[in-house]
PDB file of N, CA and C in Angstrom:
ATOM      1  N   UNK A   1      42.241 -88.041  -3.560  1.00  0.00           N
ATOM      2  CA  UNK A   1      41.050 -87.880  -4.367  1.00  0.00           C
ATOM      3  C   UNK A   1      41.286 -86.877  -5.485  1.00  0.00           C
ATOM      4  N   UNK A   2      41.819 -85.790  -5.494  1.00  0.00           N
ATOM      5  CA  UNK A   2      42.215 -84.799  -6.300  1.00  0.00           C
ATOM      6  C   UNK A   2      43.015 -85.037  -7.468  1.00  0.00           C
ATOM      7  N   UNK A   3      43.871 -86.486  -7.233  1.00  0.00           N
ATOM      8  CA  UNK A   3      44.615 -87.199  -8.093  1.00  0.00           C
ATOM      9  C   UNK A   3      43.670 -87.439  -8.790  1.00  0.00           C
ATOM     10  N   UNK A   4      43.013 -88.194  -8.485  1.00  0.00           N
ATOM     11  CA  UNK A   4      42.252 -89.076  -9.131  1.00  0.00           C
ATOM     12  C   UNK A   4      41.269 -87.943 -10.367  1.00  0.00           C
ATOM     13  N   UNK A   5      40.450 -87.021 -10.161  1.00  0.00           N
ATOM     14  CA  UNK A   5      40.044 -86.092 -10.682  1.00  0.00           C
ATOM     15  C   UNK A   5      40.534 -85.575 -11.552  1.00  0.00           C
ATOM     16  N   UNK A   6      41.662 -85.189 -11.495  1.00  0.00           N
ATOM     17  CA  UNK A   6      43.080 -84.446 -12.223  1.00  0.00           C
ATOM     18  C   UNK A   6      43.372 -85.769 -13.348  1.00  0.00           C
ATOM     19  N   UNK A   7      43.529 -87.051 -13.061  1.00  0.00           N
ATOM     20  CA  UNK A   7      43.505 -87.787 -13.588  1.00  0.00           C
ATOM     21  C   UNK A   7      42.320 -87.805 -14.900  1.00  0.00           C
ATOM     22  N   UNK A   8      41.285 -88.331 -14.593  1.00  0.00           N
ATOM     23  CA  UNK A   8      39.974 -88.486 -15.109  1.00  0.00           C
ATOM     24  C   UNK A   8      40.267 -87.230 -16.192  1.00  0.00           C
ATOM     25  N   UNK A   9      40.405 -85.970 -15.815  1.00  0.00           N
ATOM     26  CA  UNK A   9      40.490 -84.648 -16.630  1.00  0.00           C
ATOM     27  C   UNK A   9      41.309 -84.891 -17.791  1.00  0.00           C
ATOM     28  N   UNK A  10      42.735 -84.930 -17.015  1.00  0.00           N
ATOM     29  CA  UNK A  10      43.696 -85.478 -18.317  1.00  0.00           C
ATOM     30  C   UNK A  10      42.858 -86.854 -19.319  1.00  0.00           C
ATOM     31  N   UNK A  11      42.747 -87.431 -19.136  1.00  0.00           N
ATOM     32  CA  UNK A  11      42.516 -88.362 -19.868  1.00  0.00           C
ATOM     33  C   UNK A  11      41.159 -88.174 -21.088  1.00  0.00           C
ATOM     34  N   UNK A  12      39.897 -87.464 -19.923  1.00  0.00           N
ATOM     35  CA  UNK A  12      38.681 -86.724 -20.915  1.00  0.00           C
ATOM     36  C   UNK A  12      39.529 -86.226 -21.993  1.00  0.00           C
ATOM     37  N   UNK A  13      40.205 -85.228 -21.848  1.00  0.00           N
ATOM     38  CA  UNK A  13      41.030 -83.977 -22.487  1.00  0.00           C
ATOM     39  C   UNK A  13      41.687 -84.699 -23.663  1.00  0.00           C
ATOM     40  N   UNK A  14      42.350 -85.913 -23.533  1.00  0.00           N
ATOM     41  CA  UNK A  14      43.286 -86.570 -24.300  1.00  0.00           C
ATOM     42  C   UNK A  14      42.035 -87.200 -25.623  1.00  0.00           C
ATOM     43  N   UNK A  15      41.130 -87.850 -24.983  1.00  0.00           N
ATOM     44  CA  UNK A  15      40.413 -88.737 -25.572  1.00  0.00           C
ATOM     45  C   UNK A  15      39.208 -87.337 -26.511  1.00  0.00           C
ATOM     46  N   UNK A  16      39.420 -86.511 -26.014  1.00  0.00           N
ATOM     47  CA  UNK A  16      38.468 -85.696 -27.197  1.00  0.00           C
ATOM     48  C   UNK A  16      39.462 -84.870 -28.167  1.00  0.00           C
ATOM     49  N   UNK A  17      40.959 -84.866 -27.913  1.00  0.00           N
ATOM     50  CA  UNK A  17      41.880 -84.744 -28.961  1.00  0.00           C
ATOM     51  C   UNK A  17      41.778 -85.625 -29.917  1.00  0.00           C
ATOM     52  N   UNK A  18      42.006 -86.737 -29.327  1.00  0.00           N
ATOM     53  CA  UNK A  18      41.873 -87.635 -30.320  1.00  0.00           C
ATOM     54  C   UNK A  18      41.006 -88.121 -30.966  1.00  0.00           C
ATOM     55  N   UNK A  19      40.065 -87.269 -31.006  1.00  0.00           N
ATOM     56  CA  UNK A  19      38.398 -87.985 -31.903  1.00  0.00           C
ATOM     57  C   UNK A  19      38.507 -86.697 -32.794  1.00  0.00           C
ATOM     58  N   UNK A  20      39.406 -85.296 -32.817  1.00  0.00           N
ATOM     59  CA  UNK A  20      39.178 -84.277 -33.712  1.00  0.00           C
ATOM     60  C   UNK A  20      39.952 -85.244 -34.577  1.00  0.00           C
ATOM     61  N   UNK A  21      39.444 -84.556 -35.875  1.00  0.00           N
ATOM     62  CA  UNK A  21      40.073 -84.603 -37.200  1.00  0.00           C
ATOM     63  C   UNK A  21      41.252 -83.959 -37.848  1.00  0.00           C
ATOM     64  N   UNK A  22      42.098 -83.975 -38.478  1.00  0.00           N
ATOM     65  CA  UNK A  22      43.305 -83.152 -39.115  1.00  0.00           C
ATOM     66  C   UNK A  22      42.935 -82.666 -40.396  1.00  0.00           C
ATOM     67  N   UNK A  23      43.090 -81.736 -40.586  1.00  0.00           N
ATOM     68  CA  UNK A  23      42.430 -81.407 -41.836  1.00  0.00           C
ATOM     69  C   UNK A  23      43.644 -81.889 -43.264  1.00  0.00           C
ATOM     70  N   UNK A  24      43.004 -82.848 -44.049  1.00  0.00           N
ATOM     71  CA  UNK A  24      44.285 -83.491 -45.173  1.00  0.00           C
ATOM     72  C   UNK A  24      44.910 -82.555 -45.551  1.00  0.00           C
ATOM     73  N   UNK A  25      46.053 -82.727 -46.095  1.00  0.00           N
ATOM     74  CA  UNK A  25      46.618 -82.498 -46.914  1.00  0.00           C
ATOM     75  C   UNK A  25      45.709 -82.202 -48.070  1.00  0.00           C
ATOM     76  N   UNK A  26      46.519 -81.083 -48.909  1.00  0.00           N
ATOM     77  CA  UNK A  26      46.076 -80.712 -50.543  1.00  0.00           C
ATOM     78  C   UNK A  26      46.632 -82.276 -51.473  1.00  0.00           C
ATOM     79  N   UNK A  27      47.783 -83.326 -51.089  1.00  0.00           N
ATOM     80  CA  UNK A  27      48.054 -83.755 -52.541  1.00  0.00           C
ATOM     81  C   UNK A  27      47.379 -85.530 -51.454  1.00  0.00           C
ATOM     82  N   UNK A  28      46.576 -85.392 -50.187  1.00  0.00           N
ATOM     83  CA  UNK A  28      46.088 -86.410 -50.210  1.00  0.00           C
ATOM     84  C   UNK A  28      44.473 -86.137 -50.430  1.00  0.00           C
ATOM     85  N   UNK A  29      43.769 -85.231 -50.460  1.00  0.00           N
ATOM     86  CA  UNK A  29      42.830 -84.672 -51.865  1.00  0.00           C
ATOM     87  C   UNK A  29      42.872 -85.029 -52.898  1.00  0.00           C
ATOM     88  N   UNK A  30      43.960 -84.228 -53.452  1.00  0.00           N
ATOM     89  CA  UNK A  30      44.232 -84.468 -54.525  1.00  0.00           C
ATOM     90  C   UNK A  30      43.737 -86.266 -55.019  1.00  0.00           C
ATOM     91  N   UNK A  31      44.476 -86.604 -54.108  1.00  0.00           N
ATOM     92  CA  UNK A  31      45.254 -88.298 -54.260  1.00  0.00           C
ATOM     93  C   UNK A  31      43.820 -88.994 -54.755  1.00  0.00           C
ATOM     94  N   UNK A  32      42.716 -88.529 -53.308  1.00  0.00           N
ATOM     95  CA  UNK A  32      41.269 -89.134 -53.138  1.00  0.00           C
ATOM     96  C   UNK A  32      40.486 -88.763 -54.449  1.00  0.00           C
ATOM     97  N   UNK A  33      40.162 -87.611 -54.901  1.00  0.00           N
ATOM     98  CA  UNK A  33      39.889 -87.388 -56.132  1.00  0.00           C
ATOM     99  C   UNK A  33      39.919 -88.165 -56.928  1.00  0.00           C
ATOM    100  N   UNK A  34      41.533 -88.016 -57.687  1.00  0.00           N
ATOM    101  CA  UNK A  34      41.997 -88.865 -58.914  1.00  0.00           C
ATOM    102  C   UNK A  34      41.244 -90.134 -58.949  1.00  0.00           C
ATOM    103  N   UNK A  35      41.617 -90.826 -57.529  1.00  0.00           N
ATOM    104  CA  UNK A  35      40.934 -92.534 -56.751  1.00  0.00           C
ATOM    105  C   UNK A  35      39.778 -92.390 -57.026  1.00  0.00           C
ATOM    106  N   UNK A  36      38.698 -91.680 -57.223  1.00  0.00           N
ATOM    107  CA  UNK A  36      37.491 -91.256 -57.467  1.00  0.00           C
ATOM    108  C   UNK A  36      37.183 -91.401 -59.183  1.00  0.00           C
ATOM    109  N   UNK A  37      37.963 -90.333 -60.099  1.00  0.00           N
ATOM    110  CA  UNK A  37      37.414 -90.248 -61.012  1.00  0.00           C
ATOM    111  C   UNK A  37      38.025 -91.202 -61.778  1.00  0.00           C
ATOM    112  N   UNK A  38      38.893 -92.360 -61.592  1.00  0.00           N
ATOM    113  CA  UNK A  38      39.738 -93.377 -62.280  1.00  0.00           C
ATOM    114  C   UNK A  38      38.323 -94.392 -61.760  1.00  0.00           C
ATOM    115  N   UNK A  39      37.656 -94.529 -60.833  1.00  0.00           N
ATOM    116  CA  UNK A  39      37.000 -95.377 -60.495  1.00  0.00           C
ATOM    117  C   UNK A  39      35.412 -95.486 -62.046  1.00  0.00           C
ATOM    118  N   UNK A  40      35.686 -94.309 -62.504  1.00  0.00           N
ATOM    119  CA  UNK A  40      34.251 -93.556 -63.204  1.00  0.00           C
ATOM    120  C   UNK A  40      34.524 -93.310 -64.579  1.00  0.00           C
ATOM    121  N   UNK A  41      34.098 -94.013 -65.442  1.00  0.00           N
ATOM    122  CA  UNK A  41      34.548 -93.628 -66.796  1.00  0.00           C
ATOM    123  C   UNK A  41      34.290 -92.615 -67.581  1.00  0.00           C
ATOM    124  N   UNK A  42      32.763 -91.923 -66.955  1.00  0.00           N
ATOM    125  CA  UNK A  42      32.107 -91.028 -67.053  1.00  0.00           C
ATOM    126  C   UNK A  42      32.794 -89.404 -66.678  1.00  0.00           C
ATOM    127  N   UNK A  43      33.753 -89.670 -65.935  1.00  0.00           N
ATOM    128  CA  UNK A  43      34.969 -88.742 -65.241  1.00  0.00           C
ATOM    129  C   UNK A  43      35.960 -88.686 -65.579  1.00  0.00           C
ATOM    130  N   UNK A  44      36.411 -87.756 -66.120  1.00  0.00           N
ATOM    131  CA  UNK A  44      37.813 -86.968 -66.646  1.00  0.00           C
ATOM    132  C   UNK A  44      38.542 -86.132 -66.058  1.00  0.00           C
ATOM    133  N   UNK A  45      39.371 -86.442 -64.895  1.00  0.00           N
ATOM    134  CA  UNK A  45      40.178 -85.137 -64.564  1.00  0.00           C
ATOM    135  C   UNK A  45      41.483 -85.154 -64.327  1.00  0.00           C
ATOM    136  N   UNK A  46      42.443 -84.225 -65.129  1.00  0.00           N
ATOM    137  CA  UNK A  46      43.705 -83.887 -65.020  1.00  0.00           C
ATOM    138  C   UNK A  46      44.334 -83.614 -63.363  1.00  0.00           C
ATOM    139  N   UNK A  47      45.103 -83.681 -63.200  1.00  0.00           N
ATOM    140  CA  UNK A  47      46.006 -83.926 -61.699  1.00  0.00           C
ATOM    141  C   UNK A  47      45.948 -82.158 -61.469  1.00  0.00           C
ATOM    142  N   UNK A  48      46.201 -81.679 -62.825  1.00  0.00           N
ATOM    143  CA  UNK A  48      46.436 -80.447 -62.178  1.00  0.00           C
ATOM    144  C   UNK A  48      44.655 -79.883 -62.182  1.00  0.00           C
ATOM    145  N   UNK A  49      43.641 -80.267 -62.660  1.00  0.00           N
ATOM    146  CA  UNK A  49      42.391 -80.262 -62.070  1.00  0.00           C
ATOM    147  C   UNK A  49      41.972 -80.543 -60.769  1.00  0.00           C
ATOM    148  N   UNK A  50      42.449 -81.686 -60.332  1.00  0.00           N
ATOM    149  CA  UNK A  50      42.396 -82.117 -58.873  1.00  0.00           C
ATOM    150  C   UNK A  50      42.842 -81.497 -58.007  1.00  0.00           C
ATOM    151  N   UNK A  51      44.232 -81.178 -58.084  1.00  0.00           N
ATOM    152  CA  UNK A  51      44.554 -80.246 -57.307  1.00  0.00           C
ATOM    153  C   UNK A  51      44.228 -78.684 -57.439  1.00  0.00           C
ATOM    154  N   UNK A  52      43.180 -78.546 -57.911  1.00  0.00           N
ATOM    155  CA  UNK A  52      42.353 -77.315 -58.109  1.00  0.00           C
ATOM    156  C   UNK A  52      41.706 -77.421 -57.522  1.00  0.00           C
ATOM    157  N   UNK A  53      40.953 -78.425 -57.650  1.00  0.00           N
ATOM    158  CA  UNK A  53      39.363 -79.093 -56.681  1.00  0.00           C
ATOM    159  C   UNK A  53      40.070 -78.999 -55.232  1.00  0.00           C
ATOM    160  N   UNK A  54      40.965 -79.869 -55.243  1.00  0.00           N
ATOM    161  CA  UNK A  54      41.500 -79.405 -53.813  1.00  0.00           C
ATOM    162  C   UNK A  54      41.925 -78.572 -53.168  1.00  0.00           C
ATOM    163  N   UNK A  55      41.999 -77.854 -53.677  1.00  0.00           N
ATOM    164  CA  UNK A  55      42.419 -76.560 -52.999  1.00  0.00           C
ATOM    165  C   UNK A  55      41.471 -75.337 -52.737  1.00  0.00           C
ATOM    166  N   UNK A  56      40.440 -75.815 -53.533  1.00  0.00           N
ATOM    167  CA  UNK A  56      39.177 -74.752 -53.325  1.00  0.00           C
ATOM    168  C   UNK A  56      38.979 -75.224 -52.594  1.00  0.00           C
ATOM    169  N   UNK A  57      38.223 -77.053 -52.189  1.00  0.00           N
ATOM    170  CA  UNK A  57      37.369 -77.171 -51.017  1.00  0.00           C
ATOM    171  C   UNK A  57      38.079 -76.721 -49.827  1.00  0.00           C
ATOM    172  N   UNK A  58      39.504 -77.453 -49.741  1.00  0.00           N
ATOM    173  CA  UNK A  58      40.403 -76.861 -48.849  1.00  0.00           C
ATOM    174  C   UNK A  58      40.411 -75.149 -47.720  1.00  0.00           C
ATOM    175  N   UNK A  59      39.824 -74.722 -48.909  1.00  0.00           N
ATOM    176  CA  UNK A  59      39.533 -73.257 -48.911  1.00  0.00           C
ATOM    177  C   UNK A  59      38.346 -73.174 -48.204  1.00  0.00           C
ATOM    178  N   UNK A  60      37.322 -73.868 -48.362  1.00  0.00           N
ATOM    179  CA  UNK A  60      36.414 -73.830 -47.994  1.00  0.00           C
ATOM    180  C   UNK A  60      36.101 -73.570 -46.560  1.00  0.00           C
ATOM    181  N   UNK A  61      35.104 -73.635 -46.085  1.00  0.00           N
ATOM    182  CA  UNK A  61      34.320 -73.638 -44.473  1.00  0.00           C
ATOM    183  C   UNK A  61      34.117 -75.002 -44.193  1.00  0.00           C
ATOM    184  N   UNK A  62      34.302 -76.130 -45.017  1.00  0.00           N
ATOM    185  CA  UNK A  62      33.453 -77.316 -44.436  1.00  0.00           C
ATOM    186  C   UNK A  62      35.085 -77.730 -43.528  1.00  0.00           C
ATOM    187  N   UNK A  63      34.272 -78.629 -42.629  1.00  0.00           N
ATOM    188  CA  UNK A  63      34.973 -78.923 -41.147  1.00  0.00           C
ATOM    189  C   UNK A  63      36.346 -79.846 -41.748  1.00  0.00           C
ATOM    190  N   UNK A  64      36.659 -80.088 -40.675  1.00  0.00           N
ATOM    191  CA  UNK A  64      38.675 -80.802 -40.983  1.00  0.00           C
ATOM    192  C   UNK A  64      37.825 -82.361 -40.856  1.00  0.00           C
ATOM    193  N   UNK A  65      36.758 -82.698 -40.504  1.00  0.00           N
ATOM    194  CA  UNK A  65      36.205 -83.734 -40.097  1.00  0.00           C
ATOM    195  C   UNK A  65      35.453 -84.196 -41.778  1.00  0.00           C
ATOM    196  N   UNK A  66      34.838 -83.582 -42.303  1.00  0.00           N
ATOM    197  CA  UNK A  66      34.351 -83.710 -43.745  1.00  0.00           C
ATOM    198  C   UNK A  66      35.477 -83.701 -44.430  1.00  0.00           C
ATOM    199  N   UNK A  67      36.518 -83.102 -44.456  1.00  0.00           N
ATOM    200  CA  UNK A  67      37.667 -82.560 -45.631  1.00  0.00           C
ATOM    201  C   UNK A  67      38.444 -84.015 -45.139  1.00  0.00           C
ATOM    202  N   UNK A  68      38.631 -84.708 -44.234  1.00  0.00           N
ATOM    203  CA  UNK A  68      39.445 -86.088 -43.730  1.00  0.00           C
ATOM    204  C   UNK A  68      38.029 -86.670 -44.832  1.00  0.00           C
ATOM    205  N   UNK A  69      37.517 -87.079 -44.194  1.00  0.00           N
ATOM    206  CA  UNK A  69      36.293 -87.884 -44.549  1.00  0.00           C
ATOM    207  C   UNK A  69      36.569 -88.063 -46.645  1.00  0.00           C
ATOM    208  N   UNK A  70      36.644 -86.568 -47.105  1.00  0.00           N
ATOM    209  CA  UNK A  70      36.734 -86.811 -48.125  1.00  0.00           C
ATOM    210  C   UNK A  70      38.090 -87.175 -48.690  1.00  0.00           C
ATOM    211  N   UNK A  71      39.037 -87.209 -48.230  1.00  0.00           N
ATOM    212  CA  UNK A  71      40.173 -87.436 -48.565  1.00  0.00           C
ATOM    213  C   UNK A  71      40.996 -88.732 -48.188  1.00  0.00           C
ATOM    214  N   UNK A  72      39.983 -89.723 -47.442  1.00  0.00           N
ATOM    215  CA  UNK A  72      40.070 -91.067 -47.059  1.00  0.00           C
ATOM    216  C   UNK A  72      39.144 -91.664 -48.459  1.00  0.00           C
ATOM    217  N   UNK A  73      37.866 -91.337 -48.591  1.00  0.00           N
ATOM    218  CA  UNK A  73      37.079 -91.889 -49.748  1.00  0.00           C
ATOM    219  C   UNK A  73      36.479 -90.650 -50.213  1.00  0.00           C
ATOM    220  N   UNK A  74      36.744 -89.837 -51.837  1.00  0.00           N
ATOM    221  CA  UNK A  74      35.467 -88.940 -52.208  1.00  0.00           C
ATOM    222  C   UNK A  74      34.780 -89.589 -52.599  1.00  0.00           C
ATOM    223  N   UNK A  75      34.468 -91.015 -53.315  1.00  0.00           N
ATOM    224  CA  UNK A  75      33.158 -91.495 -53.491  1.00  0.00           C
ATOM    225  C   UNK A  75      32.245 -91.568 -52.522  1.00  0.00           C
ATOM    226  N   UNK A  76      32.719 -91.932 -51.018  1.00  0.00           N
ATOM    227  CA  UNK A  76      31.579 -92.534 -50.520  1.00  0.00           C
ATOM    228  C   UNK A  76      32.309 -91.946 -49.163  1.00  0.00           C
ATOM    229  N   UNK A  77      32.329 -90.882 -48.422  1.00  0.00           N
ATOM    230  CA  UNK A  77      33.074 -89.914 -47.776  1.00  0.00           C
ATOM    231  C   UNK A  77      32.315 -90.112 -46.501  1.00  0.00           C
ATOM    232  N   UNK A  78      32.703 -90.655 -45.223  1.00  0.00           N
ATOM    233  CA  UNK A  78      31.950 -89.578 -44.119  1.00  0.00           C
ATOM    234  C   UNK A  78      32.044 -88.590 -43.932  1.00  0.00           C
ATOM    235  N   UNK A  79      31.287 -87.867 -43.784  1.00  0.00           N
ATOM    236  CA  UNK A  79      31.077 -86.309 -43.507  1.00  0.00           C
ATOM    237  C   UNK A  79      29.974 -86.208 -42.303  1.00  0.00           C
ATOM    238  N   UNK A  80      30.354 -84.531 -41.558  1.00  0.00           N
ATOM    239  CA  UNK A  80      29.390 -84.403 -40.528  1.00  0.00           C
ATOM    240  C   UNK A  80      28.087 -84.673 -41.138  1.00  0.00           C
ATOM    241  N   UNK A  81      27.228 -84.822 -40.217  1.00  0.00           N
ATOM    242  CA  UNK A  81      25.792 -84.973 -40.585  1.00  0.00           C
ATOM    243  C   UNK A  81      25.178 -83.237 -40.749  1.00  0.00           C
ATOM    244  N   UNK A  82      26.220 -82.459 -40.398  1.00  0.00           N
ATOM    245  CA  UNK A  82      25.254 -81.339 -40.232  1.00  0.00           C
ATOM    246  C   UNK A  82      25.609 -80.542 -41.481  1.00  0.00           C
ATOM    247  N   UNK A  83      26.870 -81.167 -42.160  1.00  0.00           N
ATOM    248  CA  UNK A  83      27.402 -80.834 -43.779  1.00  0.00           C
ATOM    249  C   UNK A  83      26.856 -81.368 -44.869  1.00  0.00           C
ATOM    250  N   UNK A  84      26.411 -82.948 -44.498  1.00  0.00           N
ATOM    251  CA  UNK A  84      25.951 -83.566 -45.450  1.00  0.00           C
ATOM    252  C   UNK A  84      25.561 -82.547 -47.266  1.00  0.00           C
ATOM    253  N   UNK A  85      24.482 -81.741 -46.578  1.00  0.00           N
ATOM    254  CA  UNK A  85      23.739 -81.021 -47.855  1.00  0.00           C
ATOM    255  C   UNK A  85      24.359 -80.023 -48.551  1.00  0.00           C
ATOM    256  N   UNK A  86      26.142 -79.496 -47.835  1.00  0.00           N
ATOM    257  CA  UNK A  86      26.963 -79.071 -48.268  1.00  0.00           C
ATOM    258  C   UNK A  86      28.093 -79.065 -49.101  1.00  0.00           C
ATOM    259  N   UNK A  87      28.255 -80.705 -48.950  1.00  0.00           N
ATOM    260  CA  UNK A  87      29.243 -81.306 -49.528  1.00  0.00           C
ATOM    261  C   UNK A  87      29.651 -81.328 -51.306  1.00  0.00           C
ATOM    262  N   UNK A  88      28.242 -81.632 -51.922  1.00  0.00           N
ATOM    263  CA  UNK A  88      27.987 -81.928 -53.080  1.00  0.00           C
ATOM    264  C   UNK A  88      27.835 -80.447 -53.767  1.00  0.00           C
ATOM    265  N   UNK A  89      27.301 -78.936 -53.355  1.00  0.00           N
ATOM    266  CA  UNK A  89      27.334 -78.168 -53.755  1.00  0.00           C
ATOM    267  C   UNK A  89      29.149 -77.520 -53.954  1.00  0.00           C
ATOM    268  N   UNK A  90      29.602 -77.605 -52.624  1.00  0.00           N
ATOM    269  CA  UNK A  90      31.087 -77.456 -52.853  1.00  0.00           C
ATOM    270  C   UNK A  90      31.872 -77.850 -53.758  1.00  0.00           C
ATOM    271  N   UNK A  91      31.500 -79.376 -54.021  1.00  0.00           N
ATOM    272  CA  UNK A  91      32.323 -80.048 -54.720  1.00  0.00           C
ATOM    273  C   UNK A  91      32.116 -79.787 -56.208  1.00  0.00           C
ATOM    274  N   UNK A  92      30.618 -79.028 -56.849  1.00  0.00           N
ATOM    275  CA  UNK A  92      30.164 -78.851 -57.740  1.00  0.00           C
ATOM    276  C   UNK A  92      30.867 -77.106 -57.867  1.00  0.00           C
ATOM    277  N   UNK A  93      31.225 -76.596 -57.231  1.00  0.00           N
ATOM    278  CA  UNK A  93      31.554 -75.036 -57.332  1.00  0.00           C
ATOM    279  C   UNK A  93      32.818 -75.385 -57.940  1.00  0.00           C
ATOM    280  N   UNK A  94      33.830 -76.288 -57.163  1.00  0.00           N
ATOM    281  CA  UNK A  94      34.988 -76.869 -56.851  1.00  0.00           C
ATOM    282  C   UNK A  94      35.530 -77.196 -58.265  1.00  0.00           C
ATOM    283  N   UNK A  95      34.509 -77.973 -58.734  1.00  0.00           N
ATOM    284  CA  UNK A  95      34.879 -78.919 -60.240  1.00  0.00           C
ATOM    285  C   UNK A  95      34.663 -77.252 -61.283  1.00  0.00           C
ATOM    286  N   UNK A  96      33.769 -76.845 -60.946  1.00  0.00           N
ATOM    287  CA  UNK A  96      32.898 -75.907 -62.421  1.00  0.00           C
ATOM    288  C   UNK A  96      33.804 -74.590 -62.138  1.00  0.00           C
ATOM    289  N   UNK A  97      34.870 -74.541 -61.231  1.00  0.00           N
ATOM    290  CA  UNK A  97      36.217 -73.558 -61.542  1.00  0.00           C
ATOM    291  C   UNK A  97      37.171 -73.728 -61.976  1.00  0.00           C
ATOM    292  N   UNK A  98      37.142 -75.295 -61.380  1.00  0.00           N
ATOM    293  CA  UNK A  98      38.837 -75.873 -61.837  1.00  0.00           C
ATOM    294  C   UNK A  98      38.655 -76.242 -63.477  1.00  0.00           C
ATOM    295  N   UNK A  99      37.761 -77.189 -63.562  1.00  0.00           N
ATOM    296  CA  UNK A  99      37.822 -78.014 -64.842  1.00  0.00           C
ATOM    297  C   UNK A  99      37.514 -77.242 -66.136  1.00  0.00           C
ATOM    298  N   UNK A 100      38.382 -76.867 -66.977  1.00  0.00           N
ATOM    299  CA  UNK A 100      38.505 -76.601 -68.292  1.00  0.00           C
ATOM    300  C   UNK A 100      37.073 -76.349 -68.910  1.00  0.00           C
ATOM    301  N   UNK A 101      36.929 -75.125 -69.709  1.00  0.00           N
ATOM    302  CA  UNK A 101      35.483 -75.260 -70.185  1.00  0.00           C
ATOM    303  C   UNK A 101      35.390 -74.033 -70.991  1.00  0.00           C
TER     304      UNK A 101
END
């Protein structure tokens, strides 16, 4: 029976590793960005802008779970629900340091 328990444990243990997030990379940020503002004609940003943006949010507090999220899609990103109202201010701090002005 103790097997079995010990079992069950390992496996809980395994299966909530694997639902955390990794927090991206700076040049697959980067990457998501660019994919972002090439999508937007209205959007202009240099690589070495992006990787500005990225590296602030990077910097940031928001979770490895939002920072994946944005670096799979920044247009249309999952993010925690409990970041949601965070996201867009970051990303606005993010741009209005990096981007030329």
């Amino acid at each position: 029976m103790s097997r079995i328990r010990t079992a069950t444990a390992l496996i809980a243990g395994l299966l909530v590793v694997a639902g955390c997030a990794n927090r991206p990379s700076a040049d697959e940020l980067t990457e998501s960005i660019l994919t972002a503002a090439e999508g937007d004609p209205t959007i202009s940003v240099t690589q070495e802008e992006a990787a500005c943006i990225a590296g602030r949010l990077l910097g940031s507090d928001l979770s490895d779970t939002t920072m994946s999220g944005l670096a799979e899609d920044f247009d249309n990103p999952e993010v925690l629900t409990a970041e949601v109202s965070r996201v867009e201010p970051a990303v606005a701090d993010a741009a209005a340091a990096c981007i030329g002005g």
